[in-house]
N, C-alpha and C. Protein backbone atom coordinates (compact mmCIF):
# COMPACT_ATOMS: atom_id res chain seq x y z
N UNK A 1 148.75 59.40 59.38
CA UNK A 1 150.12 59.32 59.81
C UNK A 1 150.75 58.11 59.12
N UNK A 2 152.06 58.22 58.71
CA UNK A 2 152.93 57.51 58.31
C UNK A 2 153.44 56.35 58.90
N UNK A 3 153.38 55.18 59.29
CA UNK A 3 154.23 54.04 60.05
C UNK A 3 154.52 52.77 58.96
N UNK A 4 155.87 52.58 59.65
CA UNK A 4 156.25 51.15 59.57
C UNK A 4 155.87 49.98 60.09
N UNK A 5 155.84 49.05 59.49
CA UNK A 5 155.01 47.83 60.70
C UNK A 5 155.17 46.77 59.88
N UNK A 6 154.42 45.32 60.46
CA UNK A 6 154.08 44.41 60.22
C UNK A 6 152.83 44.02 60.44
N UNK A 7 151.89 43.00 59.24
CA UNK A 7 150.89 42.46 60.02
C UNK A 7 151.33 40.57 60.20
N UNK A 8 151.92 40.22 59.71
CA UNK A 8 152.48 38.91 59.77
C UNK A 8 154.30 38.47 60.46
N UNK A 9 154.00 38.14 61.72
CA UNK A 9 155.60 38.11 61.94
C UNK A 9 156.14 36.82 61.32
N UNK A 10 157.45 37.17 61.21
CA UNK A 10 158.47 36.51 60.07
C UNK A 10 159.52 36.66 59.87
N UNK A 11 160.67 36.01 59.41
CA UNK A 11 162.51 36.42 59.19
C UNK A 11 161.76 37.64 58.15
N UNK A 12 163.04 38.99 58.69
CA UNK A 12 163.30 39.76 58.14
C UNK A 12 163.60 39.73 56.53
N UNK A 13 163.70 38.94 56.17
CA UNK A 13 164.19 38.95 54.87
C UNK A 13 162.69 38.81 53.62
N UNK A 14 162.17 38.51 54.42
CA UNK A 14 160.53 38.49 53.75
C UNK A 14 160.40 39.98 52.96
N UNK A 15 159.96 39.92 51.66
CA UNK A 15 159.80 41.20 51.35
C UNK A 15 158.64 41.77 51.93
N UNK A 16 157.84 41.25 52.49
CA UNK A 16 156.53 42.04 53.12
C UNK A 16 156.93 41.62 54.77
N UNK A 17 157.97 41.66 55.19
CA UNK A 17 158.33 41.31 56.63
C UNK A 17 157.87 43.13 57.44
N UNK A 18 158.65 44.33 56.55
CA UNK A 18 158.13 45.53 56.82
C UNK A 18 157.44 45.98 56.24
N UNK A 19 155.99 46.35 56.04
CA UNK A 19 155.20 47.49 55.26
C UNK A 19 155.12 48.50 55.62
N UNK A 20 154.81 49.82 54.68
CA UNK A 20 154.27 51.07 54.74
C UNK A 20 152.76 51.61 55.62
N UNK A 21 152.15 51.50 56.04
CA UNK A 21 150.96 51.53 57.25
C UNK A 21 150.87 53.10 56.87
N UNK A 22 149.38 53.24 56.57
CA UNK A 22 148.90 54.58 57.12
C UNK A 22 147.56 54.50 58.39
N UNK A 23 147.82 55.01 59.37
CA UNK A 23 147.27 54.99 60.52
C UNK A 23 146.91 56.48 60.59
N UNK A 24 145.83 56.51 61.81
CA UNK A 24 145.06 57.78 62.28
C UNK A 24 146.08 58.19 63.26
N UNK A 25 145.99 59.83 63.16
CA UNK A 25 147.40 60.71 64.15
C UNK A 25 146.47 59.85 65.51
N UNK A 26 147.70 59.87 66.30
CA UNK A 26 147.20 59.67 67.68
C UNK A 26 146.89 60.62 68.44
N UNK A 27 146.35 60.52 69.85
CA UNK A 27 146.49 61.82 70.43
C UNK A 27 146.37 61.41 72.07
N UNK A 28 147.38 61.79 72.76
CA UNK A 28 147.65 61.95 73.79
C UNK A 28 146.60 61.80 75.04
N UNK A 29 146.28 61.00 75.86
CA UNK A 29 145.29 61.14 76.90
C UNK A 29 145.78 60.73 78.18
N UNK A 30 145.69 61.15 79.37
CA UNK A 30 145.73 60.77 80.67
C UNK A 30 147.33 60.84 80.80
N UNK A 31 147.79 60.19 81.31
CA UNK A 31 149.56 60.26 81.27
C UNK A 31 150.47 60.25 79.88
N UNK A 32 149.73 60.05 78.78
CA UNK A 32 150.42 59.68 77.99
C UNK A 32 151.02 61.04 77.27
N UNK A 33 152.60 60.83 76.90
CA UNK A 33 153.29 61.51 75.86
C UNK A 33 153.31 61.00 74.83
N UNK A 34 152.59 61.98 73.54
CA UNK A 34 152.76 61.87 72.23
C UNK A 34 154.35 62.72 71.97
N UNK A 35 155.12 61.58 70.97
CA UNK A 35 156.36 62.09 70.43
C UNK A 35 156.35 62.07 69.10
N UNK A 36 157.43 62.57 68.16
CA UNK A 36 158.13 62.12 67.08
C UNK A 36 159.25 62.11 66.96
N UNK A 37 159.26 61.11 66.76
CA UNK A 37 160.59 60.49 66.52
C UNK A 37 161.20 60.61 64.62
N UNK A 38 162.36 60.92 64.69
CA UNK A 38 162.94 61.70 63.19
C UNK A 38 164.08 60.96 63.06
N UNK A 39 164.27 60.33 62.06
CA UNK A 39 165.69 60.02 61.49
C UNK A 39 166.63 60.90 61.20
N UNK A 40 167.53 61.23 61.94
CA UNK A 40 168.67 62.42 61.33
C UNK A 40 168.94 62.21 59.92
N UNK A 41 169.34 60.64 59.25
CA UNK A 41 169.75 60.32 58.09
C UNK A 41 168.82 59.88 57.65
N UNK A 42 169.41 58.94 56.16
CA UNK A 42 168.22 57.88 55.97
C UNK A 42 168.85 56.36 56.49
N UNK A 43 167.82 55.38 56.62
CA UNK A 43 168.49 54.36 57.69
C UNK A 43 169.44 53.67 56.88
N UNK A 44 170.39 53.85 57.22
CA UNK A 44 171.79 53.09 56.70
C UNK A 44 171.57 51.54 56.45
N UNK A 45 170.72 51.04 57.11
CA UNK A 45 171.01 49.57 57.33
C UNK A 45 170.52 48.35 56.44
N UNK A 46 170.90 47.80 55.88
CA UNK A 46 171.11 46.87 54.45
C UNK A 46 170.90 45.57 55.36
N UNK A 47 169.77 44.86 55.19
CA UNK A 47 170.10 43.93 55.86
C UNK A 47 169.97 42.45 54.93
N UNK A 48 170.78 42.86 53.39
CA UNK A 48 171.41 41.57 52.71
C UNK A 48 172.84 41.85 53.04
N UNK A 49 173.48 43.06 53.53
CA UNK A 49 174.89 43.01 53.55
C UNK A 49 175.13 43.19 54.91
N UNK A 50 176.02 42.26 55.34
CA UNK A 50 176.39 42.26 56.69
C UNK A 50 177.70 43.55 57.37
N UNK A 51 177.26 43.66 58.06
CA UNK A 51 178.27 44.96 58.74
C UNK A 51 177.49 45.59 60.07
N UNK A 52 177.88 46.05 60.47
CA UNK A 52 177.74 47.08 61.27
C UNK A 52 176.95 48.11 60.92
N UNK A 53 175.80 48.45 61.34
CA UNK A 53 175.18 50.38 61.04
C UNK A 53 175.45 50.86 62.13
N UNK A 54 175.54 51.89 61.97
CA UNK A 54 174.90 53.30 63.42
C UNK A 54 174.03 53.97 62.82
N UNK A 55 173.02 53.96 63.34
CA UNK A 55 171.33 54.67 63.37
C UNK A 55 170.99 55.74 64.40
N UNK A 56 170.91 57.09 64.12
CA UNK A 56 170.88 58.03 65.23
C UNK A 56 169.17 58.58 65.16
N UNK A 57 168.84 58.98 66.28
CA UNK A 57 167.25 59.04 66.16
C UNK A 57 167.24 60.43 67.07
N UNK A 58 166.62 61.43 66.94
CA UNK A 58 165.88 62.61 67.45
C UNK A 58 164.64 62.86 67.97
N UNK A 59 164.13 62.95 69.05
CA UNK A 59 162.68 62.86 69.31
C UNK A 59 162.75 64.34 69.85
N UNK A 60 160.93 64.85 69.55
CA UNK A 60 160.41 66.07 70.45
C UNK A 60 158.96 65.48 70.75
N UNK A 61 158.74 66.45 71.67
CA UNK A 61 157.17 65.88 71.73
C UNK A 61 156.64 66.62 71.03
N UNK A 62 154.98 66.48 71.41
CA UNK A 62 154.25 67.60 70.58
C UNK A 62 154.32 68.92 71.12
N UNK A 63 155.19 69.22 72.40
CA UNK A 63 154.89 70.75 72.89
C UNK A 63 156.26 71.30 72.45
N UNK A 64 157.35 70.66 71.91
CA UNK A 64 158.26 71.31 71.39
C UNK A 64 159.55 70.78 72.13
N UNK A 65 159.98 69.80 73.31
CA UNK A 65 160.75 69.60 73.70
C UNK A 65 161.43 68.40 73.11
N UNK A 66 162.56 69.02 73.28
CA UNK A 66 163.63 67.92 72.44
C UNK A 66 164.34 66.62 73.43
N UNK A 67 164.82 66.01 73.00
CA UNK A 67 165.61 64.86 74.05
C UNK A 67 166.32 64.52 73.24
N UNK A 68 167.11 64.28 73.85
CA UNK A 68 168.80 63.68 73.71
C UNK A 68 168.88 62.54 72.81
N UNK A 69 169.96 63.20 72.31
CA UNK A 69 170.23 62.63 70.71
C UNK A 69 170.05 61.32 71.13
N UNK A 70 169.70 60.02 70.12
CA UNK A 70 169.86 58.68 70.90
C UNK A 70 170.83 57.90 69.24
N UNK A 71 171.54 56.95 69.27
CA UNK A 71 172.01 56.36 68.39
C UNK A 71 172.12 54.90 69.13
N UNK A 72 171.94 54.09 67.59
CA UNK A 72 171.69 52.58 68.29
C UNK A 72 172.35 51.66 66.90
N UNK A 73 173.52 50.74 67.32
CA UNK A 73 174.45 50.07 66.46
C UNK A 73 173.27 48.80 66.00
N UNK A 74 173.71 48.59 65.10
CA UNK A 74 172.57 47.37 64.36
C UNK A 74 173.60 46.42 63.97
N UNK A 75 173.86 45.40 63.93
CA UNK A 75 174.70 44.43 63.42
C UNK A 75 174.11 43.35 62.47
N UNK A 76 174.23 43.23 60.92
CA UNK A 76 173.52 42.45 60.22
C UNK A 76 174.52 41.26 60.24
N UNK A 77 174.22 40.01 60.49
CA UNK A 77 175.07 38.86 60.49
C UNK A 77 174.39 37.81 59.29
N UNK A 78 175.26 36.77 58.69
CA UNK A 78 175.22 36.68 57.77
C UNK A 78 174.14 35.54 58.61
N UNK A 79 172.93 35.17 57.21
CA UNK A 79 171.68 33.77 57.88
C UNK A 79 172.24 32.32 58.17
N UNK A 80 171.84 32.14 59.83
CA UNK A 80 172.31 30.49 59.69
C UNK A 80 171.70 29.67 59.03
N UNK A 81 172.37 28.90 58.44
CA UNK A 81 171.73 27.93 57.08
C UNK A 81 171.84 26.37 58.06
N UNK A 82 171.27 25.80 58.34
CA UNK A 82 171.44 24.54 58.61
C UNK A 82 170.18 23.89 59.56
């Protein structure tokens, strides 16, 4: 499976702040819901240029049920220097 991640936390601006991760599929036990979660777009969000994104996200689980669209505003502000 495909993930995003970190192994070192750090300001975002680090070029290795996010890596590419390949991990083993998970699988569901005892209460737990396995989902996926899908980017409608690709992620808008630039975070050398400051603005505003909207990021909309889609999840189903693994038995086929969908849930409600979700979207989440990101605000990149410019770095305090001092």
């Amino acid at each position: 499976m495909n993930a995003v991640g970190y192994k070192t936390p750090g300001p975002i601006e680090r070029d290795d702040s996010l890596i590419d991760i390949d991990l083993p599929m998970p699988e569901a036990t005892g209460h737990d819901i396995l989902v996926k979660v899908k980017a409608v777009s690709v992620n808008p969000v630039d975070t050398k240029i400051t603005g505003t994104y909207i990021v909309t996200y889609d999840v189903t689980d693994a038995s086929g049920n969908v849930a409600l669209q979700v979207t989440r505003t990101v605000i990149v502000t410019p770095p305090i220097i001092g």
